[in-house]
Protein backbone atom coordinates (compact mmCIF):
# COMPACT_ATOMS: atom_id res chain seq x y z
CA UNK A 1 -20.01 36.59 70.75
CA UNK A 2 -15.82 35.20 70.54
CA UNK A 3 -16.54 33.20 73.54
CA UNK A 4 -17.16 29.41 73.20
CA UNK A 5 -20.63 28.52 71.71
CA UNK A 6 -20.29 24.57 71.74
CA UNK A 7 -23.18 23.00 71.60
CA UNK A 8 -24.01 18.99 70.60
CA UNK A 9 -27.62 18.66 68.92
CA UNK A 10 -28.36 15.01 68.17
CA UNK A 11 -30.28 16.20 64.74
CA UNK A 12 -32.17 16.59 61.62
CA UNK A 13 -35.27 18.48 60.45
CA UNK A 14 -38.79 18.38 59.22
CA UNK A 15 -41.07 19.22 56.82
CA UNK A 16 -40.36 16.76 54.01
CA UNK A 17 -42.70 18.20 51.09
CA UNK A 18 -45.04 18.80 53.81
CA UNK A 19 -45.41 15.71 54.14
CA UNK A 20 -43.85 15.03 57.46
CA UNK A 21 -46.17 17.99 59.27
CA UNK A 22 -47.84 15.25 61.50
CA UNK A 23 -44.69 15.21 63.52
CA UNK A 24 -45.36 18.93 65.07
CA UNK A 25 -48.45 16.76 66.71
CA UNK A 26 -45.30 15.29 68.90
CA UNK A 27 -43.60 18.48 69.57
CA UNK A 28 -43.04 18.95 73.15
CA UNK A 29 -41.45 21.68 75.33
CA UNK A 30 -37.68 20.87 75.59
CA UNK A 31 -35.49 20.87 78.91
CA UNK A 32 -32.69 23.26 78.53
CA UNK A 33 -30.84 20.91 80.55
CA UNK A 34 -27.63 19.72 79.23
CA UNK A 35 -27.29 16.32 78.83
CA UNK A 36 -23.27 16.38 78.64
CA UNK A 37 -21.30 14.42 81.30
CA UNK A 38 -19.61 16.51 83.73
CA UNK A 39 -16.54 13.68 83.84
CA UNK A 40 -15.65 13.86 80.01
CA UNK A 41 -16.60 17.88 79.53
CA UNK A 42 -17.85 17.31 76.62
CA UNK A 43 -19.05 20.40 75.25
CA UNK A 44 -23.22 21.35 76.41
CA UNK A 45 -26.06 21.13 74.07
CA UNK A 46 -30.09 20.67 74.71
CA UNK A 47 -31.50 17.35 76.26
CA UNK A 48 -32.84 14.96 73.67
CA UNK A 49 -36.21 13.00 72.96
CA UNK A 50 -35.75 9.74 72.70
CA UNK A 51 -35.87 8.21 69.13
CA UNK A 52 -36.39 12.17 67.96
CA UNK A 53 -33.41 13.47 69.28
CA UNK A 54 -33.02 17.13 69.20
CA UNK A 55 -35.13 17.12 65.91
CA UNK A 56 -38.42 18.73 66.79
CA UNK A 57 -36.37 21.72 68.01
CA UNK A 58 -34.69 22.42 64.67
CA UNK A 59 -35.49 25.08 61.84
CA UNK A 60 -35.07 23.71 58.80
CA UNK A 61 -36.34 26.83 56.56
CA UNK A 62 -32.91 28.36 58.27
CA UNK A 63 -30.54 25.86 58.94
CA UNK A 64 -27.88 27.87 59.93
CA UNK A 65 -30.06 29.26 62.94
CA UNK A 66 -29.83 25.23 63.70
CA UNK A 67 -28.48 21.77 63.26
CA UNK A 68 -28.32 19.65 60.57
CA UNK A 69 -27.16 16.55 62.60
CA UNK A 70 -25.33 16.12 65.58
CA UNK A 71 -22.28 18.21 65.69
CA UNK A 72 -20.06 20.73 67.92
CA UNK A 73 -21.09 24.11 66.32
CA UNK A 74 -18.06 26.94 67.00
CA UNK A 75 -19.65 30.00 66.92
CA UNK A 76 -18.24 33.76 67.07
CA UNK A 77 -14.36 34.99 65.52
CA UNK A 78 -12.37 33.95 68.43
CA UNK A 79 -13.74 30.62 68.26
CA UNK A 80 -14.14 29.86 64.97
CA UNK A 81 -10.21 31.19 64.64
CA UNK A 82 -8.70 29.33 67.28
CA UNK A 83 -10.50 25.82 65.79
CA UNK A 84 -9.56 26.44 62.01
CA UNK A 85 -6.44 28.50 62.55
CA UNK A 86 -4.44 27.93 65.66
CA UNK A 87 -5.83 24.08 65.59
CA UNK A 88 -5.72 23.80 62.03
CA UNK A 89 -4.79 19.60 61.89
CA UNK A 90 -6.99 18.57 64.50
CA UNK A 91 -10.21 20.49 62.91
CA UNK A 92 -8.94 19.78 59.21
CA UNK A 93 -10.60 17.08 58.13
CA UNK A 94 -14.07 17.18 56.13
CA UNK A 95 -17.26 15.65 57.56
CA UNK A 96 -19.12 14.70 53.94
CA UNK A 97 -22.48 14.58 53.90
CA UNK A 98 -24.03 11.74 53.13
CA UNK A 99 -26.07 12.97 50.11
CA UNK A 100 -22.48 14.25 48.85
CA UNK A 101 -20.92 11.09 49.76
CA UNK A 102 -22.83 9.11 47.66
CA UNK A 103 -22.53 11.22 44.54
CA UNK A 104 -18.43 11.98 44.97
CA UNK A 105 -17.56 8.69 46.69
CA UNK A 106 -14.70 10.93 48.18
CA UNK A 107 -12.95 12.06 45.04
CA UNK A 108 -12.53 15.94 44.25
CA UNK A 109 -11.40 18.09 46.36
CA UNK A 110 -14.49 20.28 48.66
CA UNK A 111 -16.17 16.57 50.25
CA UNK A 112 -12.82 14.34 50.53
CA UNK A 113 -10.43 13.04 52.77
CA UNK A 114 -6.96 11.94 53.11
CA UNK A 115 -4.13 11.46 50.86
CA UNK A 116 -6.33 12.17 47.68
CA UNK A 117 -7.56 15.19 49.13
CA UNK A 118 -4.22 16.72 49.88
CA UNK A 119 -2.68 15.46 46.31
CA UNK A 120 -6.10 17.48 44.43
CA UNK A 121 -5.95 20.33 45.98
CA UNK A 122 -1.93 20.74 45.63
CA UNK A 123 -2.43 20.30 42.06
CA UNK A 124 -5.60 22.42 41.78
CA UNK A 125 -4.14 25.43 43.46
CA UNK A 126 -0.96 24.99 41.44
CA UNK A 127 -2.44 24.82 37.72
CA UNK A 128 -5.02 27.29 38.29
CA UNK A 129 -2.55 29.62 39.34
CA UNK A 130 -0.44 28.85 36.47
CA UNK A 131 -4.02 29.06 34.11
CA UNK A 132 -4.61 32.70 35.71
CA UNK A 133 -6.47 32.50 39.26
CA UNK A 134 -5.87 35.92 40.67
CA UNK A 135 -3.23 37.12 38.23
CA UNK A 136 -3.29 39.10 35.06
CA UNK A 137 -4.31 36.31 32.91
CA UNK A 138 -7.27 35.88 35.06
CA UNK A 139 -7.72 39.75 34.92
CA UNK A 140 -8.26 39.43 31.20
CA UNK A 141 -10.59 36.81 31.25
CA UNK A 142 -12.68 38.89 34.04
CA UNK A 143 -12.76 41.90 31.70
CA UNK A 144 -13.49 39.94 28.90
CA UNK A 145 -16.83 38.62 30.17
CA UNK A 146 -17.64 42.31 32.13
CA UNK A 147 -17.28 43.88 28.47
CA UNK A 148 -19.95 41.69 27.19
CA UNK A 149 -22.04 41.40 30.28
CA UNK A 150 -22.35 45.56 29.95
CA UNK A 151 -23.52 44.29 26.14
CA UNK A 152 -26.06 42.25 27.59
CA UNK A 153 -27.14 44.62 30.02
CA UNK A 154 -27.40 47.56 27.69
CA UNK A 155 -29.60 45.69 25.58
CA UNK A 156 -32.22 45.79 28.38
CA UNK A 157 -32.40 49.56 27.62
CA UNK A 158 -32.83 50.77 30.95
CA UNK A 159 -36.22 48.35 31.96
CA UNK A 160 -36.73 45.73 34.73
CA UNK A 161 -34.65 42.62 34.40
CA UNK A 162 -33.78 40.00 36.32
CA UNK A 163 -29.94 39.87 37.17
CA UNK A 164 -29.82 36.38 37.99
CA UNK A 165 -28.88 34.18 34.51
CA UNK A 166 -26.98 37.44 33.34
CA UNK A 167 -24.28 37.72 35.81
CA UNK A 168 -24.04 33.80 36.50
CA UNK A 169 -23.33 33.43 33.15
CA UNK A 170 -20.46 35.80 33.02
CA UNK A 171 -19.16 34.60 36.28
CA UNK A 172 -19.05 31.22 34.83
CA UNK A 173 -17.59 31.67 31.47
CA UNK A 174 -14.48 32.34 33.43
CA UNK A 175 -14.81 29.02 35.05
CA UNK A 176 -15.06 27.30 31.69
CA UNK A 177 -11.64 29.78 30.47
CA UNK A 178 -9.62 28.44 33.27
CA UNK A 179 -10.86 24.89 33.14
CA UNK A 180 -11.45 24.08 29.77
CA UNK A 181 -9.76 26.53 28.04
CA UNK A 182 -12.22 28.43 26.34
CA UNK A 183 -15.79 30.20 26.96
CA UNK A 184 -18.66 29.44 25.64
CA UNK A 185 -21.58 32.08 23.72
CA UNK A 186 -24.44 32.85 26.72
CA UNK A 187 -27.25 31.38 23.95
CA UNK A 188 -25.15 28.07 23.87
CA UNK A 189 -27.76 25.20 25.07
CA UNK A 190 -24.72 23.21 26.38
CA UNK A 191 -23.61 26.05 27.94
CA UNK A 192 -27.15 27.18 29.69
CA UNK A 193 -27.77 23.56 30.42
CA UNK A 194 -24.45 23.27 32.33
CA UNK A 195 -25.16 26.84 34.61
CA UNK A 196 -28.59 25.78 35.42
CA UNK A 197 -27.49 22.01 36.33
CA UNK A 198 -25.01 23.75 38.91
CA UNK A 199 -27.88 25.90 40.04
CA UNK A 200 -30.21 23.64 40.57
CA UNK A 201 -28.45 20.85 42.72
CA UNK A 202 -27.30 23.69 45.07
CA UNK A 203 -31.03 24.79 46.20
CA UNK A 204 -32.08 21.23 46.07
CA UNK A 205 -28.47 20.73 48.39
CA UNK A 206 -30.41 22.63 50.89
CA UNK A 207 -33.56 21.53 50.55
CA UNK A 208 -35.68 19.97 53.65
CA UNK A 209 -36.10 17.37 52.72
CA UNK A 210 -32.40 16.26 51.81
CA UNK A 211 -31.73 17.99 55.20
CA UNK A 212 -33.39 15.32 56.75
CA UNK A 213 -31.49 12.63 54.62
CA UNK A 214 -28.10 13.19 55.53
CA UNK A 215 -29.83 12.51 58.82
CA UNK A 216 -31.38 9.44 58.16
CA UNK A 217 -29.56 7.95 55.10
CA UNK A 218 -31.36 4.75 55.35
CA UNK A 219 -34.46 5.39 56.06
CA UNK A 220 -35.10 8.44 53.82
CA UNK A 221 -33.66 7.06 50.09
CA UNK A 222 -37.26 7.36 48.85
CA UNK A 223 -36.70 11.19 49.02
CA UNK A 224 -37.99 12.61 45.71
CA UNK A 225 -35.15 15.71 45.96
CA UNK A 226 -32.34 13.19 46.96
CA UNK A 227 -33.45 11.31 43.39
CA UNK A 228 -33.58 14.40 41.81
CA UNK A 229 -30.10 16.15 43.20
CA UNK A 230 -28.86 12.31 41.83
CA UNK A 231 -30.32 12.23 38.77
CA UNK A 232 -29.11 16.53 38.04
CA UNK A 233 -25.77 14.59 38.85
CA UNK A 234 -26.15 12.03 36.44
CA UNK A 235 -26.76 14.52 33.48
CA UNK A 236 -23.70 16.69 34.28
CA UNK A 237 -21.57 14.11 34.23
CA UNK A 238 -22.60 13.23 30.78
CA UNK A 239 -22.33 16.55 29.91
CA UNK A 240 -18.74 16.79 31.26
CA UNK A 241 -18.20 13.50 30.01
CA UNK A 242 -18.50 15.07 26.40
CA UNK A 243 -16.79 18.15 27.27
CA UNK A 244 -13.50 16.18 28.20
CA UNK A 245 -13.77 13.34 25.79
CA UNK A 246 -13.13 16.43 23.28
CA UNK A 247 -10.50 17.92 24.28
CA UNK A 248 -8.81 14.50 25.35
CA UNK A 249 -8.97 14.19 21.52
CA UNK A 250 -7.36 17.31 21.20
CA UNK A 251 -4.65 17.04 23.29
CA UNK A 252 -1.31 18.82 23.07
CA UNK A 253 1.00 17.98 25.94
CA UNK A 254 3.16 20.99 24.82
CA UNK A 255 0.45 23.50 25.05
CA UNK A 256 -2.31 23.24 27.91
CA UNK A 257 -5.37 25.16 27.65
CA UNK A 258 -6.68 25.14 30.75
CA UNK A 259 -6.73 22.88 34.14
CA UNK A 260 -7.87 19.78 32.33
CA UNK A 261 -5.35 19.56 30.21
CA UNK A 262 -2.93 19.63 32.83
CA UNK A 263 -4.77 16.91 34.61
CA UNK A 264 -4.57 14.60 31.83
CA UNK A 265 -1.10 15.14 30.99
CA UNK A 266 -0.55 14.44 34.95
CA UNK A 267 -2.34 11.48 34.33
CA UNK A 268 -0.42 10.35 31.25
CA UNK A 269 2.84 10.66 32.18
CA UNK A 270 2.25 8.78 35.57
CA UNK A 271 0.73 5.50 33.48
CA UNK A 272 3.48 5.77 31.51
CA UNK A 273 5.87 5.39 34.41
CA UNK A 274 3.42 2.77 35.40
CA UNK A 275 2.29 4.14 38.32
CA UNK A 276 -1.01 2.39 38.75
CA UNK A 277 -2.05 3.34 42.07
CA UNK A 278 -2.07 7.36 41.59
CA UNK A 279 -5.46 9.71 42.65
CA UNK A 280 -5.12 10.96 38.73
CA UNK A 281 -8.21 9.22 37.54
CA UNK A 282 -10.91 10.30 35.67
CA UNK A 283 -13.48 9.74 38.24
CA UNK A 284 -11.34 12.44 40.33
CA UNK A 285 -11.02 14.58 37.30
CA UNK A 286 -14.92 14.43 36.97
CA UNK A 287 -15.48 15.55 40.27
CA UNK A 288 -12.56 17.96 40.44
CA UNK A 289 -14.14 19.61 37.92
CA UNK A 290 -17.84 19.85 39.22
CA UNK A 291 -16.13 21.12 42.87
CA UNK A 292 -14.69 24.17 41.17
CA UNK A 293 -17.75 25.19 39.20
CA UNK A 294 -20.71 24.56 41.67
CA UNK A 295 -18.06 26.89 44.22
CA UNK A 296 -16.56 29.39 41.47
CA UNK A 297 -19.76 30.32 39.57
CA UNK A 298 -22.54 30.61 42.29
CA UNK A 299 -20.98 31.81 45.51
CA UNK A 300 -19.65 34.83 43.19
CA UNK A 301 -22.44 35.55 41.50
CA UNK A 302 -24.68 35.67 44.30
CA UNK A 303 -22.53 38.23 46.11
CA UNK A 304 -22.69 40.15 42.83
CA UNK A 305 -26.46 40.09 42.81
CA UNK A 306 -26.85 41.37 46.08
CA UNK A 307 -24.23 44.20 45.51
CA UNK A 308 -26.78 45.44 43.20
CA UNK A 309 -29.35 44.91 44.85
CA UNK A 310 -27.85 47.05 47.78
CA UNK A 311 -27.05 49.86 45.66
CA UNK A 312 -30.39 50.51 44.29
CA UNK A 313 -31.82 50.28 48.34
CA UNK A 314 -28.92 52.55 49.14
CA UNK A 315 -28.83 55.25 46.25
CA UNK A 316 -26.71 57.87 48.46
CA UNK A 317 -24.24 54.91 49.43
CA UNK A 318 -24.07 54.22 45.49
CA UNK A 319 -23.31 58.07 44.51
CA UNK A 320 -20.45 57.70 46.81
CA UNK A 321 -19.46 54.93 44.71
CA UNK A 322 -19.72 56.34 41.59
CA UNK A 323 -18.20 59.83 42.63
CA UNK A 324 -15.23 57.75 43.66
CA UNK A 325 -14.61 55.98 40.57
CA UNK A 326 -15.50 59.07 38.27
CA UNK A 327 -12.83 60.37 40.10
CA UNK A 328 -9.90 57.72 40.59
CA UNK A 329 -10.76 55.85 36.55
CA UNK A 330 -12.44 57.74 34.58
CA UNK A 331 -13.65 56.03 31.53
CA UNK A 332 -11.02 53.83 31.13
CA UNK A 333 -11.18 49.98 32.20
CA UNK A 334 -10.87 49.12 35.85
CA UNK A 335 -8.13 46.90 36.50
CA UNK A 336 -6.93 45.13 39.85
CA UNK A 337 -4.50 47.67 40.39
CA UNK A 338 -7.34 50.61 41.12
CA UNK A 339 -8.57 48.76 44.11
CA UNK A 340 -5.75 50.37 46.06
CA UNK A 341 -7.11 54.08 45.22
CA UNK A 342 -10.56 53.04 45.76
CA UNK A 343 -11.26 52.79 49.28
CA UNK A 344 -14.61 53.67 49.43
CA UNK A 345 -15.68 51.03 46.54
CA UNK A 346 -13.78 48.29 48.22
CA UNK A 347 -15.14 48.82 51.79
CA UNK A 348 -18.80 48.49 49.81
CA UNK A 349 -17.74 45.10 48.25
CA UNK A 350 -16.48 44.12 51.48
CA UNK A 351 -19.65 45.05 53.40
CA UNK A 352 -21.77 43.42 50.83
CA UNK A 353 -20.03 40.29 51.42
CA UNK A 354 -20.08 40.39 55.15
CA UNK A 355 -23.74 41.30 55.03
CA UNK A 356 -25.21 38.82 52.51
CA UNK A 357 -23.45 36.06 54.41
CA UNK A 358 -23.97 34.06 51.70
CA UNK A 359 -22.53 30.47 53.03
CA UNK A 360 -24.05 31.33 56.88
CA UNK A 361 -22.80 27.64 58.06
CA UNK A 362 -18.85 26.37 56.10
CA UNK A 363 -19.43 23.05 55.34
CA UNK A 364 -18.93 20.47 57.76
CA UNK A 365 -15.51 20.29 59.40
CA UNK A 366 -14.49 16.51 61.55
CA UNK A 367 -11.87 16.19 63.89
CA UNK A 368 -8.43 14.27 63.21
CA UNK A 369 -8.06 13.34 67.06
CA UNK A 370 -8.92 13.61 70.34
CA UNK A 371 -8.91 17.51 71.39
CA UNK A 372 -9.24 19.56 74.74
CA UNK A 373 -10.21 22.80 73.11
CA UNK A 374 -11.23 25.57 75.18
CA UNK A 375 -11.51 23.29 78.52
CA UNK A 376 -14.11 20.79 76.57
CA UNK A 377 -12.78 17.30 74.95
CA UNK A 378 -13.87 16.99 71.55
CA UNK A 379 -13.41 13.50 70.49
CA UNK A 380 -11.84 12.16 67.47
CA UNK A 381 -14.72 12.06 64.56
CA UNK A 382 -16.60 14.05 65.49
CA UNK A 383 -19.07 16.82 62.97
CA UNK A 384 -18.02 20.69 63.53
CA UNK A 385 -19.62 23.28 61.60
CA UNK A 386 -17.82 26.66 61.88
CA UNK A 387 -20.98 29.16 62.09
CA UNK A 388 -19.87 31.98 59.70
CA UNK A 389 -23.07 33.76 60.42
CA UNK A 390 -21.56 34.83 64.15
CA UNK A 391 -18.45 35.64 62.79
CA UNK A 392 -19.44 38.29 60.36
CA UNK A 393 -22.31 40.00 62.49
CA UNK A 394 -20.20 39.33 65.66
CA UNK A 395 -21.06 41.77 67.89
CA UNK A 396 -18.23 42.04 69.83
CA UNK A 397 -16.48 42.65 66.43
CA UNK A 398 -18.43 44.80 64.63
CA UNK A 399 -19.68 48.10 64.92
CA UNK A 400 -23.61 47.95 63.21
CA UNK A 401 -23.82 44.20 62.55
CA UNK A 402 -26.90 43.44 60.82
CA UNK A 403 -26.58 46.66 58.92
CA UNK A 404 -25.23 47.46 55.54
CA UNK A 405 -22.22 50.23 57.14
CA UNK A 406 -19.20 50.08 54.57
CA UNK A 407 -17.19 52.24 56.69
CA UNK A 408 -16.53 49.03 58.70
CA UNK A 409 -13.53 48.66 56.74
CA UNK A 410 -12.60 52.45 56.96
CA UNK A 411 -10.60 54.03 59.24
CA UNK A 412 -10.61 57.75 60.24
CA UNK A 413 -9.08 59.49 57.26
CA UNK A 414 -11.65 57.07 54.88
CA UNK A 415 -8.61 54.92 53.61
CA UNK A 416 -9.53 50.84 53.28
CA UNK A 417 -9.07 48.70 56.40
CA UNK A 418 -8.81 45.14 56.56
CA UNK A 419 -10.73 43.13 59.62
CA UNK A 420 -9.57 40.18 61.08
CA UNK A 421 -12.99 39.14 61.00
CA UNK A 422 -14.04 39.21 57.90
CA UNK A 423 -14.23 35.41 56.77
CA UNK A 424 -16.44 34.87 54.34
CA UNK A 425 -13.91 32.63 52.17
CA UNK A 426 -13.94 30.22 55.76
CA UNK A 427 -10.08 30.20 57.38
CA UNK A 428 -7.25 27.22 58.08
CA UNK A 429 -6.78 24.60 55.53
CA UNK A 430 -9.96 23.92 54.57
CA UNK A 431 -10.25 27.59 52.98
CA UNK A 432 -11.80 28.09 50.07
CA UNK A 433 -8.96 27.31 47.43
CA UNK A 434 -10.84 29.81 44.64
CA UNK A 435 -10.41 33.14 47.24
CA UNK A 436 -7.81 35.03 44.70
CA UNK A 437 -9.96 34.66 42.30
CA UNK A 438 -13.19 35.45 43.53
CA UNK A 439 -11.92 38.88 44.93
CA UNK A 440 -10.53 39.78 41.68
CA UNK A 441 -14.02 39.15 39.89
CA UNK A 442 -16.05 41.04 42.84
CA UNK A 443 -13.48 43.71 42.34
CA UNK A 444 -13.86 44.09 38.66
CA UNK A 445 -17.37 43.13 37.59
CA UNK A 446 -18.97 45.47 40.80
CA UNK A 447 -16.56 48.60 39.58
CA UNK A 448 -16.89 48.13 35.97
CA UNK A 449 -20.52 47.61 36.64
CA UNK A 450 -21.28 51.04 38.77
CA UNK A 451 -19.00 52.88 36.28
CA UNK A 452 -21.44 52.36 33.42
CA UNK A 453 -24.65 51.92 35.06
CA UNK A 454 -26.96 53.36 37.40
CA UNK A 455 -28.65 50.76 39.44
CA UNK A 456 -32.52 51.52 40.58
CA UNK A 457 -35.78 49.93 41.85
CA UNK A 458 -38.26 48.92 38.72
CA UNK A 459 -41.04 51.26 38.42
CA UNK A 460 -43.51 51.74 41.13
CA UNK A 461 -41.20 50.33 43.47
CA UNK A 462 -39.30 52.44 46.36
CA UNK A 463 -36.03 51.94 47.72
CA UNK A 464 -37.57 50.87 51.09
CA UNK A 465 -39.32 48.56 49.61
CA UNK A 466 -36.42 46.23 47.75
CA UNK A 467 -36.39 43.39 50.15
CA UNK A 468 -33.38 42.05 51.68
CA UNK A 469 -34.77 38.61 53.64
CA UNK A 470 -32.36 36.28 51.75
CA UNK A 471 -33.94 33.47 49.86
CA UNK A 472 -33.02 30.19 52.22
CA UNK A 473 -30.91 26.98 50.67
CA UNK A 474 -27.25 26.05 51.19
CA UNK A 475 -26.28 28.90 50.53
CA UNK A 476 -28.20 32.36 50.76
CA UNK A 477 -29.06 34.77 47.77
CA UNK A 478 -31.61 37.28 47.22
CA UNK A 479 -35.48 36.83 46.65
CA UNK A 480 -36.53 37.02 42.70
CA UNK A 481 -36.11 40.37 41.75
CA UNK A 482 -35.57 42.73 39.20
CA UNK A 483 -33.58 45.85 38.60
CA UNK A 484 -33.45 48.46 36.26
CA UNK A 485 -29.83 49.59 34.68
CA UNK A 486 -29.60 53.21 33.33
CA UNK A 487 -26.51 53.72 31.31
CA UNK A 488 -24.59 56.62 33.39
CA UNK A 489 -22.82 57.64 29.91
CA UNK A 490 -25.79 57.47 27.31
CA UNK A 491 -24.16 60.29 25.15
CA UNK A 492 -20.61 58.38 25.20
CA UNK A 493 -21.73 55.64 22.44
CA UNK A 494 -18.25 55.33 21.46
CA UNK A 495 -16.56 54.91 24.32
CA UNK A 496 -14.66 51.62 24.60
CA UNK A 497 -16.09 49.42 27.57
C-alpha cells in the first residue's frame, strides 16, 4: 500500500433488521469498469446500478472493508499523510453525517464546521490543558482511578470477569474530573446511566441499519435504531442538563473546577460585554461536552480491553512485560516518567493499538476546494474517509502486519522506536484533540495493571482459543469475554497500590 487508493462508490448498505434481505434477490455481478471521466480525472471507483448505485456491492457487517456513501477513500500512509498533513486546509473540513447532523445541528467540536468549530476546539484544547490533559494533574487523576480499579479488580479474587464496565468506568471518571470537576462512585445510577448512554449510541452509530440512513436520510426516518440513537440522545441531554444546571448554581468565577466552568465563565463575561452573537451557548456547551466523553471514555477503554486480552493469548509476550517492570519500578506507582525506561512495555501498548485498529475508517473528512491531488481533481465538497485500517497494517510499512509483533517499535539494541506510521489518533487538523491524554492513561492503567496482576484465560479455556475477530460497530472492540486476574503480589497485602 502508500500508493493512491482513490476510489468513488456511489453508496450505502443493507440488511436493515433483516428486513431489507429481499434486495440480495437483485444482486448482480458488477463491471469493474470505472465509470470516471477520463477529461476531469476524477479519481476511479466501480460502475454503478442504476437507482442502487454501488450498494449491493457493500459490506455493511465491516464497513471499513467498504463504503458508507459516496466518497474518495485515501488508503495506505503515504496517502493518507499527504491528504491530512501536507494538504491539511483543503482536506480539513468535516463531512457530518446525517444521523449526527441532526442530533448536533453543527455545534461541538468532532461533527462541525467553520468558525464555531475552530473557536471550540481553541478553547477545548486550551482549558483542558490548563484542567490537566497530559500533565501531572491529569497524572493524578489517572492514578487515582487505577488505585481503585486494582480495588475493584481484586475483589473478583482471581475468577472470570468481564473487563468491560470495570475499566470504562475508570476511564471515564477521569472524563467527569476534567469536565465537571469531580468523579463520581462506580455504583452511582447517574453515573452508570451516563457510561452506558455513551456506550450504547456508539454501537447503534454503527449499526446497519443507520448505515443505510445517512444514505438515504429521507427515505429511511422510520428506522427503529435512528429513533433509538435519538431518543439515547434525548436522555443524556437531560442528564447533562442536570449535571450543569448544578454546578451553574455553584459557580465561582475565581476558582474553576473543571472545563465547564470555564465555559460558562467564557460565556458570562462575553454577555456582559454584550456580545450577542458569540459560539458560547449552551447548546454548544451541551454538545461540547457529549464530543469529549463519547471520544475520551470508549476509544480508551477499548484499547485497554484488548491489551488484556492480548496478554492472556500471549503469556510469554506478557512475562516480558512484567520482567521489565519488576525490574525498572518495582512496587512503587508507575508514573509518566517510567515510560522512557520501559521500552519493551511501551512497544506492547503501541502494538496493541496498531493491531486492534479500533477506529478502522476516521470519520468523514470534506474538501475546502477544488484539489489536483496525486494527478486526480477532487472537487470542492466532496466525502473523504482516511482508511486507518491500511495505514496501520500497511504492508509496505510494516514488518508482520496483521500480527501482534511489539518489536515493531524496537530497534536493534530493544530501545523504543517511534513509526511514522503509527496513526491511530488520525493526523492534520482534524486530529484527535484528546491524544495527550489518552497516551498517558494507556501508559498508566496497562503498567499499573500488569504490575499487580497476572492476566489469564478463564478456566477450561486455552490461550489459542481467546478470540481476536473484533466485535463490528463504529468503532471495533473485542467479542464478550472474560478474564481472570491473579494478584502477582498475594503475600504483599500491605503494599500501597
Amino acid at each position: 500500500m502508500g500508493i493512491l487508493d482513490l476510489f468513488l462508490q456511489s453508496t450505502s448498505s443493507i440488511s436493515l433488521l433483516g428486513g431489507l434481505v429481499v434486495l440480495l434477490l437483485f444482486y448482480l455481478v458488477f463491471s469493474s469498469s470505472f465509470s470516471s471521466k477520463e477529461d476531469r480525472k476524477e479519481p476511479p471507483g466501480p460502475k454503478p446500478l442504476p437507482l442502487f448505485g454501488n450498494l449491493l456491492q457493500l459490506d455493511l457487517k465491516r464497513p471499513y472493508l467498504t463504503l458508507l456513501k459516496k466518497v474518495v477513500v485515501l488508503a495506505g500512509y503515504k496517502t493518507v499523510k499527504e491528504a491530512l498533513v501536507n494538504h491539511a486546509e483543503e482536506f480539513g473540513e468535516r463531512d457530518p453525517m446525517p444521523i449526527m447532523h441532526e442530533y448536533n445541528r453543527g455545534h461541538g467540536i468532532l461533527w462541525s464546521n467553520g468558525d464555531s468549530w475552530k473557536e471550540m476546539r481553541r478553547f477545548a484544547l486550551t482549558n483542558l490543558r490548563d484542567f490537566g490533559m497530559g500533565r501531572k494533574a491529569s497524572e493524578d487523576k489517572i492514578i487515582e482511578e487505577c488505585n481503585n480499579l486494582i480495588g475493584v479488580l481484586k475483589k473478583f479474587k482471581g475468577e472470570a470477569f468481564d473487563t468491560t464496565q470495570p475499566i470504562k468506568y475508570a476511564v471515564c471518571n477521569i472524563i467527569c474530573s476534567i469536565v465537571y470537576g469531580s468523579r463520581f462512585e462506580n455504583d452511582d445510577p447517574e453515573f452508570t446511566s451516563l457510561v452506558d448512554c455513551i456506550s450504547a449510541r456508539v454501537q447503534l452509530l454503527g449499526s446497519p441499519s443507520i448505515q443505510v440512513y445517512n444514505m438515504f436520510p429521507r427515505f429511511c426516518k422510520w428506522t427503529a435504531n435512528r429513533k433509538s440513537f435519538l431518543r439515547l440522545g434525548a436522555a443524556s441531554i437531560r442528564q447533562n442538563l442536570q449535571l450543569l444546571r448544578r454546578l451553574k448554581e455553584t459557580l465561582n468565577p475565581q476558582m474553576c473546577r473543571g472545563f465547564v466552568d470555564a465555559f460558562l465563565v467564557r460565556k458570562q463575561k462575553l454577555e456582559k460585554s454584550g456580545i450577542t452573537n458569540s459560539h458560547f451557548h449552551d447548546e454548544n456547551l451541551m454538545i461540547t461536552v457529549q464530543n469529549l466523553f463519547s471520544a475520551g471514555t470508549d476509544t480508551t477503554a477499548i484499547t485497554l480491553r484488548w491489551g488484556l486480552l492480548l496478554m492472556a493469548k500471549y503469556p510469554k509476550i506478557q512475562d516480558q512485560v512484567q520482567e521489565e517492570v519488576s525490574r525498572e519500578i518495582g512496587s512503587r506507582q508507575v508514573q509518566v516518567e517510567d515510560r522512557k525506561n520501559l521500552h519493551f512495555t511501551n512497544a506492547v501498548i503501541h502494538d496493541t493499538q496498531r493491531l486492534a485498529n479500533i477506529a478502522p475508517m476516521s470519520l468523514p473528512h470534506r474538501t475546502t476546494q477544488d484539489v489536483t491531488f496525486q494527478g486526480y481533481v477532487i472537487k470542492k465538497g466532496t466525502a473523504v474517509t482516511p482508511l486507518l485500517t491500511s495505514v496501520l497494517y500497511d504492508e509496505s510499512e510494516w514488518e508482520r502486519p496483521h500480527s501482534f509483533y511489539p518489536a515493531h517499535f524496537l530497534d536493534k539494541d530493544g530501545k523504543f522506536v517511534k513509526r511514522e506510521a503509527f496513526m491511530p489518533f488520525s493526523a492534520g487538523h482534524r486530529a484527535c484533540p484528546g491524544e495527550s491524554l489518552a497516551r498517558m492513561e494507556l501508559f498508566i492503567f496497562f503498567t499499573t495493571l500488569l504490575q499487580h496482576f497476572r492476566f489469564t484465560p478463564p478456566p477450561g479455556v486455552s490461550e489459542d482459543e481467546l478470540d481476536l475477530t473484533p466485535h463490528v460497530g463504529f468503532t471495533l472492540d473485542p467479542l464478550p469475554h472474560k478474564l481472570c486476574a491473579a494478584p502477582v503480589h498475594e503475600e504483599e497485602e500491605g503494599l500501597r497500590i
